[in-house]
N, C-alpha and C. Protein backbone atom coordinates (compact mmCIF):
# COMPACT_ATOMS: atom_id res chain seq x y z
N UNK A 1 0.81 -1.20 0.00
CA UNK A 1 0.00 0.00 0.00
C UNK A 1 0.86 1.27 0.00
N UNK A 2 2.12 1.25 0.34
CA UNK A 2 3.17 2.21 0.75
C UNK A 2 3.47 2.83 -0.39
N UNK A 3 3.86 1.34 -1.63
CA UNK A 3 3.97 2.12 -2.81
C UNK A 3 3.01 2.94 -3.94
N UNK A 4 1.98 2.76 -3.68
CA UNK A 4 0.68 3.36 -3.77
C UNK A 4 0.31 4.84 -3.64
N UNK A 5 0.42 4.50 -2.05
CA UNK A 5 0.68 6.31 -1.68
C UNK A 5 1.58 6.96 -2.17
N UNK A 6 2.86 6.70 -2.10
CA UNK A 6 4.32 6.94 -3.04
C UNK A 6 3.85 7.41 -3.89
N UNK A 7 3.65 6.53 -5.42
CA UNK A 7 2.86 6.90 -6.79
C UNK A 7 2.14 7.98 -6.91
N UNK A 8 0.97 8.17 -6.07
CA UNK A 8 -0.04 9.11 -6.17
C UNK A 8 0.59 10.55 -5.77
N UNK A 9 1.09 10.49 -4.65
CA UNK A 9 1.25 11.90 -4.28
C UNK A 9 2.79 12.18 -5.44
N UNK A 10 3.79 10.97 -5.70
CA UNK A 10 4.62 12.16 -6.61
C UNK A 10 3.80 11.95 -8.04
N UNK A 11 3.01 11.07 -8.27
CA UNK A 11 2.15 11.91 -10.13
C UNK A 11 1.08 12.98 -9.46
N UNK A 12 0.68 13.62 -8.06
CA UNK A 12 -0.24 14.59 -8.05
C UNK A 12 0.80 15.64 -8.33
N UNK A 13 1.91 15.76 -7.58
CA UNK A 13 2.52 17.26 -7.56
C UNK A 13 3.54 17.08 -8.46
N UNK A 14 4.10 16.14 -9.64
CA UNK A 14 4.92 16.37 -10.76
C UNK A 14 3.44 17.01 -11.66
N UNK A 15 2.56 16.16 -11.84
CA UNK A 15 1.42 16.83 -12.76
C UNK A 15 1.28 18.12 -12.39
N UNK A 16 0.90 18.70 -10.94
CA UNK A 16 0.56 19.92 -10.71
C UNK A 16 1.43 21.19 -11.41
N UNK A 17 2.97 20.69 -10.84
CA UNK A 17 4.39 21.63 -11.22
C UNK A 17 4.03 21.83 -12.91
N UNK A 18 4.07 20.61 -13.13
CA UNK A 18 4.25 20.73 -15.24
C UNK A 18 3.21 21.98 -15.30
N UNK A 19 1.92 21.72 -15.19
CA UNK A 19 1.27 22.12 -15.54
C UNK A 19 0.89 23.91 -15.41
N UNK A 20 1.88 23.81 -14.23
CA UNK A 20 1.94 25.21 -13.40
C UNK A 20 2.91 26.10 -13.79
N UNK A 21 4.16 24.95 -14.32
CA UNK A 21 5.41 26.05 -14.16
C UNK A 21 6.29 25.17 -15.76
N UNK A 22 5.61 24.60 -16.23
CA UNK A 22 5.86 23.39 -17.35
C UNK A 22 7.40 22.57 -17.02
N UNK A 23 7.48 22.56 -15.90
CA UNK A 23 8.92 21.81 -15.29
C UNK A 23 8.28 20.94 -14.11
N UNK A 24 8.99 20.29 -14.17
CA UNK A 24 8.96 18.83 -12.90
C UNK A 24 9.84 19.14 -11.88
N UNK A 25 9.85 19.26 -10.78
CA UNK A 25 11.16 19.42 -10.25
C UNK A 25 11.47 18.27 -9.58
N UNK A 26 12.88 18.34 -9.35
CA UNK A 26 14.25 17.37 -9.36
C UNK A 26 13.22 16.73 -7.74
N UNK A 27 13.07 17.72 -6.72
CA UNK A 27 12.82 17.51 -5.46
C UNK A 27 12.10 16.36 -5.18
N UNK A 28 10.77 16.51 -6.53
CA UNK A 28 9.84 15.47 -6.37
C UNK A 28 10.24 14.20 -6.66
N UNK A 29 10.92 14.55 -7.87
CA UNK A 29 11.55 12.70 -8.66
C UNK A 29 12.57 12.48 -7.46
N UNK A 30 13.93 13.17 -7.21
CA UNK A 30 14.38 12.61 -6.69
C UNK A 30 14.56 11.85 -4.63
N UNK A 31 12.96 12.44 -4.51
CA UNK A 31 12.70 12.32 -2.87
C UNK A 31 11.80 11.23 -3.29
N UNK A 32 11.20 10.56 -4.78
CA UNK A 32 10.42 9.53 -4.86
C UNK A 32 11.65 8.46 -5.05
N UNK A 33 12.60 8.76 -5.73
CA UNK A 33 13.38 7.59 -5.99
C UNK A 33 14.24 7.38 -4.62
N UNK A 34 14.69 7.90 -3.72
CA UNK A 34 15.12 7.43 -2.64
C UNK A 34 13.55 6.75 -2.33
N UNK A 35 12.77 7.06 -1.93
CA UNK A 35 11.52 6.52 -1.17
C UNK A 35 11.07 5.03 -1.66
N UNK A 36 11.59 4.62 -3.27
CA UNK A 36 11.41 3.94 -3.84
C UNK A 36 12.49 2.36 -3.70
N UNK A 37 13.51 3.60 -3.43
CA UNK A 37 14.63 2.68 -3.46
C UNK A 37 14.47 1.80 -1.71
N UNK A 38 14.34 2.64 -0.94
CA UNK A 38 13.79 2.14 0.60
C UNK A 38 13.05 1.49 0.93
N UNK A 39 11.71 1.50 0.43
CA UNK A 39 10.90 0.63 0.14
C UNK A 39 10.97 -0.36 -0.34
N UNK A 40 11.58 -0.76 -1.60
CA UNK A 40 11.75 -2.08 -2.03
C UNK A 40 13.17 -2.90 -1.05
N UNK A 41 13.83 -1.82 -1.15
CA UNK A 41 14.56 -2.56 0.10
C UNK A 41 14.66 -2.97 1.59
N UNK A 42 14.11 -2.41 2.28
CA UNK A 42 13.21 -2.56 3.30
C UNK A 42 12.30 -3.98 3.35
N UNK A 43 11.31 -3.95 2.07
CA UNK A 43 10.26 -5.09 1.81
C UNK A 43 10.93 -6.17 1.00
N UNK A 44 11.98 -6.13 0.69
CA UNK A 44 12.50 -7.58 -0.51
C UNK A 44 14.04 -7.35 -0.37
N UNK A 45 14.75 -6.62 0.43
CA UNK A 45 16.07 -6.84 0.41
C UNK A 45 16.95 -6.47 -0.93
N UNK A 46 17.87 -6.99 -1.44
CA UNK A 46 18.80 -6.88 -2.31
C UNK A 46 18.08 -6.94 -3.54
N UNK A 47 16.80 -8.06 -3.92
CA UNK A 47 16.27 -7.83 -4.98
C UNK A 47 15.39 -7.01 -4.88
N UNK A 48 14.74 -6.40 -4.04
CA UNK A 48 14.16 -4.71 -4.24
C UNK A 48 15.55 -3.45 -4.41
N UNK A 49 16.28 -3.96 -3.84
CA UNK A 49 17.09 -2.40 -4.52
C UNK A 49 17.48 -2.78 -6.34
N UNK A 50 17.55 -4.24 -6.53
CA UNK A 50 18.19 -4.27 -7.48
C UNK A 50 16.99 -3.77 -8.57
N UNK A 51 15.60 -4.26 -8.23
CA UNK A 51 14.61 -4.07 -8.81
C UNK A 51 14.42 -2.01 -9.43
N UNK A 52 14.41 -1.28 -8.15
CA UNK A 52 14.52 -0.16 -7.94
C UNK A 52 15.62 0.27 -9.19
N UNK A 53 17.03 0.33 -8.95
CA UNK A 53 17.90 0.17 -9.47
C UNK A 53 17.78 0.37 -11.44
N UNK A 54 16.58 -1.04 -11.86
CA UNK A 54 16.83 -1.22 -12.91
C UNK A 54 15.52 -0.42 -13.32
N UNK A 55 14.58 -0.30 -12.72
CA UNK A 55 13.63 0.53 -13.01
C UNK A 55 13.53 2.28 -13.03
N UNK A 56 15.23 2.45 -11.96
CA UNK A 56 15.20 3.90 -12.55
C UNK A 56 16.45 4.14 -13.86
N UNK A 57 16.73 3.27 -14.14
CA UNK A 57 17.74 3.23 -14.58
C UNK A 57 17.53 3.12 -16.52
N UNK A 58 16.31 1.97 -16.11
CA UNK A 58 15.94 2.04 -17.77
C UNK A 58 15.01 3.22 -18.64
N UNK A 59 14.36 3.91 -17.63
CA UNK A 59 14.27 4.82 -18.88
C UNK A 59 14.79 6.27 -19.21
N UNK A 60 15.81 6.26 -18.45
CA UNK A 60 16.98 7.16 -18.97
C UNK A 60 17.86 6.12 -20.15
N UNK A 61 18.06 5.44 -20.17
CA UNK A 61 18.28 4.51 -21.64
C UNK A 61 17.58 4.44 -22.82
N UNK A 62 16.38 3.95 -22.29
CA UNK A 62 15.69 4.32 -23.70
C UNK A 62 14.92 5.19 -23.91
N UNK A 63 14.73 6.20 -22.92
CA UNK A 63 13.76 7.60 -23.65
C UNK A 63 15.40 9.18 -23.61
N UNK A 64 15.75 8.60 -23.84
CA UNK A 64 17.20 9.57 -23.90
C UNK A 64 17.10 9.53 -25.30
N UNK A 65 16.91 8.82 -26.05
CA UNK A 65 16.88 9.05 -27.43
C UNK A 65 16.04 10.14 -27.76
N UNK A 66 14.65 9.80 -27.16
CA UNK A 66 13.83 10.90 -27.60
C UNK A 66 13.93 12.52 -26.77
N UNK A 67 14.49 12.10 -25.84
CA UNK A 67 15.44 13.56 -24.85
C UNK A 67 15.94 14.14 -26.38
N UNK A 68 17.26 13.66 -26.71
CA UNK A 68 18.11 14.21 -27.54
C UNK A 68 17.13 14.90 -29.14
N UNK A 69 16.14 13.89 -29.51
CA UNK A 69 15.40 14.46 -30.57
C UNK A 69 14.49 15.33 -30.25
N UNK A 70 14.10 15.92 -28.66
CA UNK A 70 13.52 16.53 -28.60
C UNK A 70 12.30 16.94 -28.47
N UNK A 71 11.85 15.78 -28.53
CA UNK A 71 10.73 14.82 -28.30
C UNK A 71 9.62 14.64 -27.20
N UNK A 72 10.77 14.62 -25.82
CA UNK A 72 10.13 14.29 -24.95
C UNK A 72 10.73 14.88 -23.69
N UNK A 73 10.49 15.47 -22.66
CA UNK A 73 11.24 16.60 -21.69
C UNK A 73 12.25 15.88 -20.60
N UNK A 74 13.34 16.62 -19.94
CA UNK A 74 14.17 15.62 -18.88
C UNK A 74 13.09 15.29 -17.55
N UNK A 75 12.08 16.24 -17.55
CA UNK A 75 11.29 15.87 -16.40
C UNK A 75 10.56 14.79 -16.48
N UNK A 76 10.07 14.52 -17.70
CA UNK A 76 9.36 13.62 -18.22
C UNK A 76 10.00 12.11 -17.71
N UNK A 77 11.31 12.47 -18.10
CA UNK A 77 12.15 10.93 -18.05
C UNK A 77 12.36 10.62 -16.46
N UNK A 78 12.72 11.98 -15.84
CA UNK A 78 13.02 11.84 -14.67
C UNK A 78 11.89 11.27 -13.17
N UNK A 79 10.83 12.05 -14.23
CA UNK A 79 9.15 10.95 -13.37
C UNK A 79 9.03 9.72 -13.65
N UNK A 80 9.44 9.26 -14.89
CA UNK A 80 9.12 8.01 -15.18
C UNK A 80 10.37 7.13 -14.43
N UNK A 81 11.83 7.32 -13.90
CA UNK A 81 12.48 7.21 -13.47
C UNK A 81 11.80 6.63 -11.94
N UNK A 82 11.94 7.67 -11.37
CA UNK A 82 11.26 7.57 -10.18
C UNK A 82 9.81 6.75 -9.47
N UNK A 83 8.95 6.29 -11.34
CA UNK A 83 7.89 5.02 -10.94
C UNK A 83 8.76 3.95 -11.14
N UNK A 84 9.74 3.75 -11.59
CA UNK A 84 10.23 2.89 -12.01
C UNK A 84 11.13 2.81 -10.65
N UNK A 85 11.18 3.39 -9.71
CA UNK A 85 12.29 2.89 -8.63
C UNK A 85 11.15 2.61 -7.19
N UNK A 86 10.01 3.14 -8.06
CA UNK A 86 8.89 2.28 -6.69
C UNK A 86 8.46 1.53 -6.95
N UNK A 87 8.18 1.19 -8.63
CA UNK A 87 7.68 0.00 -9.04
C UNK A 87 8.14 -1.08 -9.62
N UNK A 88 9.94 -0.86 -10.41
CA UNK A 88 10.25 -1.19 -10.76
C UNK A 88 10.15 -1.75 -11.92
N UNK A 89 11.00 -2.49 -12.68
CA UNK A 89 11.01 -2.28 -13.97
C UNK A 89 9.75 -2.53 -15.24
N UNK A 90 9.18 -4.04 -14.38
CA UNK A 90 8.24 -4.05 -15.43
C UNK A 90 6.87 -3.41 -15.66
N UNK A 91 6.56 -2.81 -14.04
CA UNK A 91 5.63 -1.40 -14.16
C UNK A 91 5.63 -0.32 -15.06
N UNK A 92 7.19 0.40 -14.83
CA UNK A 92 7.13 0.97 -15.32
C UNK A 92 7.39 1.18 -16.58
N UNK A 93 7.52 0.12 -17.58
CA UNK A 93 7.42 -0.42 -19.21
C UNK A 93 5.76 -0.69 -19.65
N UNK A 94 5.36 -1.17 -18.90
CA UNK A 94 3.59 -1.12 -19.03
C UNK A 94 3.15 0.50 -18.96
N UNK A 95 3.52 1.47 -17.91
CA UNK A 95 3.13 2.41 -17.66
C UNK A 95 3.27 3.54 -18.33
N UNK A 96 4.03 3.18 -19.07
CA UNK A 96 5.24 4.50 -20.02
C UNK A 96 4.24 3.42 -21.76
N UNK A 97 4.08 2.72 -21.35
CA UNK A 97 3.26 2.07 -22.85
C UNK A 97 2.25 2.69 -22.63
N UNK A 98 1.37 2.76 -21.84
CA UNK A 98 -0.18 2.93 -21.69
C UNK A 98 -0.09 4.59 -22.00
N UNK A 99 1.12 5.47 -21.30
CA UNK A 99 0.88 6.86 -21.25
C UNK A 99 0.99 7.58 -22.98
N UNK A 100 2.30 7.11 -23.64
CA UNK A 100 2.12 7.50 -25.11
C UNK A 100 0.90 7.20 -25.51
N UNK A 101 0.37 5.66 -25.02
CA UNK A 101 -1.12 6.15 -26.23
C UNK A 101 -1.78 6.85 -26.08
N UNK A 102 -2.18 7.10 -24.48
CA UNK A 102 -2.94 7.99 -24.38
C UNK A 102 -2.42 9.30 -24.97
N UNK A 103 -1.53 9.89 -24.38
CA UNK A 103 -0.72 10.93 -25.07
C UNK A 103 -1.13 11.24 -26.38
N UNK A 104 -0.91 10.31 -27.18
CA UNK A 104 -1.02 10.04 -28.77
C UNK A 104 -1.96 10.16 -29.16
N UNK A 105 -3.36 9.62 -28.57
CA UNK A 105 -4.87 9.71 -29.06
C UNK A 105 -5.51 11.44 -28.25
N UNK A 106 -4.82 11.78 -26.94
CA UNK A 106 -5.14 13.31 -26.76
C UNK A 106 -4.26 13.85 -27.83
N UNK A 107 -3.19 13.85 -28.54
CA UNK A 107 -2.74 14.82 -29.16
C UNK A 107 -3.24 15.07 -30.50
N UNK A 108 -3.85 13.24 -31.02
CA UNK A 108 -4.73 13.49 -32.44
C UNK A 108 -5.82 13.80 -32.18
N UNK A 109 -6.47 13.87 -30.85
CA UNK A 109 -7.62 15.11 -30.78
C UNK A 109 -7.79 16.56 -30.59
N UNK A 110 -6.27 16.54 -30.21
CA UNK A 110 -6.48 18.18 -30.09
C UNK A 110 -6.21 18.49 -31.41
N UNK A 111 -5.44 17.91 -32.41
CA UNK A 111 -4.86 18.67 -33.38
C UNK A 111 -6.47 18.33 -34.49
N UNK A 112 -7.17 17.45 -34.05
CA UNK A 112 -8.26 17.12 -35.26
C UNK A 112 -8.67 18.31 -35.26
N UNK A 113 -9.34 19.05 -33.21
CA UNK A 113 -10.49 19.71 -32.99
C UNK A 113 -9.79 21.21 -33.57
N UNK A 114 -8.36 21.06 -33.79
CA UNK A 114 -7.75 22.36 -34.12
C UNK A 114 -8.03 22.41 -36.03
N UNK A 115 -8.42 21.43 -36.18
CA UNK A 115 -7.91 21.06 -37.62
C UNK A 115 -6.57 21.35 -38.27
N UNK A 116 -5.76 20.90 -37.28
CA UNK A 116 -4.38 21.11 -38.18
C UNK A 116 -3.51 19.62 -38.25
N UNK A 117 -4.08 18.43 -38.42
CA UNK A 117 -3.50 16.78 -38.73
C UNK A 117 -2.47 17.30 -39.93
N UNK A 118 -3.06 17.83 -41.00
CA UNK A 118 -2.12 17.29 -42.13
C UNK A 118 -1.06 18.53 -42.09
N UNK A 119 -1.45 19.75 -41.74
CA UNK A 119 -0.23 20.97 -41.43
C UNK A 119 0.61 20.43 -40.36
N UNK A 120 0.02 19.66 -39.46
CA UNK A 120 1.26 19.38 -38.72
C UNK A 120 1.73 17.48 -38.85
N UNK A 121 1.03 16.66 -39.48
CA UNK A 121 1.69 15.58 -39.79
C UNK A 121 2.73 15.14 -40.76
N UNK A 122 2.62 15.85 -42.05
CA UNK A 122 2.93 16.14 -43.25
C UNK A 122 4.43 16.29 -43.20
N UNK A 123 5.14 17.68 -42.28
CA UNK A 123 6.43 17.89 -42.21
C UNK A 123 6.79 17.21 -41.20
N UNK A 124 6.01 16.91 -39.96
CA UNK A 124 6.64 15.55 -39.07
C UNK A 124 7.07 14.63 -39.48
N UNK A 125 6.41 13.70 -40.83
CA UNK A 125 7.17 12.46 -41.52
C UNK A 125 7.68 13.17 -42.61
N UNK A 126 8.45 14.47 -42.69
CA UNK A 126 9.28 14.95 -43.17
C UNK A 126 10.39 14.73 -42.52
N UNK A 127 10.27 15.66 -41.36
CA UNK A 127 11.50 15.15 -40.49
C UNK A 127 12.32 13.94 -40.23
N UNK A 128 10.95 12.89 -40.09
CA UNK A 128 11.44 11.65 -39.66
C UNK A 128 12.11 10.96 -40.90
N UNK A 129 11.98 11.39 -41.99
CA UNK A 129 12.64 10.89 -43.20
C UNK A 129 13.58 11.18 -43.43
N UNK A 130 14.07 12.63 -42.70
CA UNK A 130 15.25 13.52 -43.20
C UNK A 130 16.40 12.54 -42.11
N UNK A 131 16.12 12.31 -40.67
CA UNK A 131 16.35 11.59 -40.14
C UNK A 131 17.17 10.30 -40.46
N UNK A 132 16.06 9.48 -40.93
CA UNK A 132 16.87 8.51 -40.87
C UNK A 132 17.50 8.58 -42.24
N UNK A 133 16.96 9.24 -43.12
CA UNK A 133 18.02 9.45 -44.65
C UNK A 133 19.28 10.10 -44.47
N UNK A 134 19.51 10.51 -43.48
CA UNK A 134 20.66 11.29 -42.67
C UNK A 134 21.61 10.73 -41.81
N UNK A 135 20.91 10.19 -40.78
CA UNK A 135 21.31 8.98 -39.84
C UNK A 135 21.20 10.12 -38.62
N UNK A 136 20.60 11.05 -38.51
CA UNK A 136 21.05 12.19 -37.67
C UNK A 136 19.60 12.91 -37.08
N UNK A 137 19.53 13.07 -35.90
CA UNK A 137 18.73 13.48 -34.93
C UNK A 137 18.28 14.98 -35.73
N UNK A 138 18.74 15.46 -36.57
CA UNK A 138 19.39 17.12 -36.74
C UNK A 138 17.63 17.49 -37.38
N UNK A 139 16.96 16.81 -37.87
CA UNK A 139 16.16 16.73 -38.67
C UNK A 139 14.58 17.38 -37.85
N UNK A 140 14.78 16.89 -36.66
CA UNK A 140 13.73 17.95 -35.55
C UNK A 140 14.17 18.43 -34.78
N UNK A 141 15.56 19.50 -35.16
CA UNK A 141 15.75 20.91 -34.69
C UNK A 141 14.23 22.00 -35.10
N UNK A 142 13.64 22.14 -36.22
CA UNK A 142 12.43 22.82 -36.70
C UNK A 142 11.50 22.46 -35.80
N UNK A 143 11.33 23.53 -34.47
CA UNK A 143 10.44 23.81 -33.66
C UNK A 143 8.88 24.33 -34.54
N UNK A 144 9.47 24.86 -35.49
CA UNK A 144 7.47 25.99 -35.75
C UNK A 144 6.48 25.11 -36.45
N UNK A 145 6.64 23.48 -36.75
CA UNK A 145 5.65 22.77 -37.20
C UNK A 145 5.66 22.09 -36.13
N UNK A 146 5.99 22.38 -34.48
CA UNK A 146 5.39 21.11 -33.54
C UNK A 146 4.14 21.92 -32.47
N UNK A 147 3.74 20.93 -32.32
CA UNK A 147 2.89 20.99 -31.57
C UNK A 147 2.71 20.59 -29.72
N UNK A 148 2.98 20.95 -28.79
CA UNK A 148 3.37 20.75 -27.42
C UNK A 148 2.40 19.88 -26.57
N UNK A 149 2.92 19.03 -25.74
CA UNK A 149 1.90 18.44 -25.26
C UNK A 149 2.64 18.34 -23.77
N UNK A 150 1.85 18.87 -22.84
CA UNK A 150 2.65 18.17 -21.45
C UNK A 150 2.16 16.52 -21.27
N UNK A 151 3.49 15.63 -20.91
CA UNK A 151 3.53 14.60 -21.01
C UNK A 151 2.80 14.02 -19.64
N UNK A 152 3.21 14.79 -18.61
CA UNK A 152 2.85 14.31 -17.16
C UNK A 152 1.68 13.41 -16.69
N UNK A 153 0.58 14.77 -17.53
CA UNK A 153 -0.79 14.03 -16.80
C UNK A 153 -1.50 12.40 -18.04
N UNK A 154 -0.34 12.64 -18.91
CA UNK A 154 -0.73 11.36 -19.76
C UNK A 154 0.06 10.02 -19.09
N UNK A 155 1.49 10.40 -18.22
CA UNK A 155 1.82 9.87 -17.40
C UNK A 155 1.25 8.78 -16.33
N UNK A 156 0.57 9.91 -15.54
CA UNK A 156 0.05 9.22 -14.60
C UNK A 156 -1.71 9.01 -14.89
N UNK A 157 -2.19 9.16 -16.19
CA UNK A 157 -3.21 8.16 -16.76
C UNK A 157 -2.77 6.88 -16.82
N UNK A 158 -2.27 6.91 -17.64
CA UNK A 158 -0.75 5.38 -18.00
C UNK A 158 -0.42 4.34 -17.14
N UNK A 159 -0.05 5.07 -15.36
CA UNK A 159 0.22 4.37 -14.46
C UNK A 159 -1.59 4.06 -13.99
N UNK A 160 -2.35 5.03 -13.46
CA UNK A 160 -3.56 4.68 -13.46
C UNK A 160 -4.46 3.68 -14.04
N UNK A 161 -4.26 3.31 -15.39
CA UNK A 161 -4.19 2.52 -16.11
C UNK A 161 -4.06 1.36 -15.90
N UNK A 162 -2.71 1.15 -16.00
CA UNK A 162 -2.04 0.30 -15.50
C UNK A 162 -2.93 -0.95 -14.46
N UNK A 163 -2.53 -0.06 -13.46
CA UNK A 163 -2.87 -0.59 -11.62
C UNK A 163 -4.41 -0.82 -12.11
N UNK A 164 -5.03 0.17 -12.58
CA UNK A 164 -6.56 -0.74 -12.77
C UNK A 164 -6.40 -1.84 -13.48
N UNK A 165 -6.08 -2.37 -14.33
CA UNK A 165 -5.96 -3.38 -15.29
C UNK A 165 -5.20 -4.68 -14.43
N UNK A 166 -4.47 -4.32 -13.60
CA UNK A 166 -3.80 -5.69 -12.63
C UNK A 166 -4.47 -5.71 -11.10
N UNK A 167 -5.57 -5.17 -11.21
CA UNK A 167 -6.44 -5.61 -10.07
C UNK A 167 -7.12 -6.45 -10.41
């Protein structure tokens, strides 16, 4: 239940911050990932820290890619970090799955209700072509065809998600 409470209160006040100040702060992720790391160690010993460990660990690995393209924010990574050191790893790979879609299906609704899909899809798989015809990230430097989405509260839908679905 410990990690529960954990979860909720750091996705209430990383969501709140984004949304308030469009930054996450360090305070929250990193007072969840000690809390995370204690907890599992405390309750499972060596394989809760190791658990902790690999769950904050993996998605600074693989969403660093999309860090660097620009894609996706350090706070972003750094929350998902921090479920991943209370929940560890395979939570937070379910949780970070569930949040892009959602993400993905709010962002093709806002852009439908805006009507701008093909003004802003059009030079997106521009980019992504220039990309990999390139081999080079360089291709979504061009900020004025994107469109912004705070990631947070699609976040902790994602984890919400989640935990309903494994009850």
């Amino acid at each position: 239940m410990i990690k529960y409470i954990i979860l909720f209160i750091i996705l209430l006040l990383c969501v709140l911050s984004d949304l308030r100040t469009s930054k996450i702060r360090n305070t929250y992720t990193v007072s969840a990932i000690i809390a995370g790391f204690a907890v599992n160690t405390y309750f499972s010993g060596i394989y809760g820290f190791k658990e902790s460990i690999k769950g904050s660990i993996l998605p600074v690995l693989i969403l660093g890619i999309f860090f660097c393209a620009r894609l996706i924010g350090a706070g972003d990574i750094k929350l998902y970090s921090s479920i991943g050191a209370v929940f560890g790893i395979d939570f937070v790979i379910m949780a970070a799955a569930y949040s892009f879609l959602i993400c993905g299906l709010y962002s093709l609704v806002r852009l439908c209700i805006k009507k701008k899909v093909l003004s802003t899809f059009v030079p997106f798989i521009k980019e992504i072509k220039l990309c990999l015809m390139s081999r080079s990230l360089s291709g979504f430097e061009n900020k004025t065809t994107r469109t912004f989405v705070r990631m947070s509260p699609a976040i902790a839908a994602g984890c919400i998600f989640h935990i309903l679905l494994t009850l």
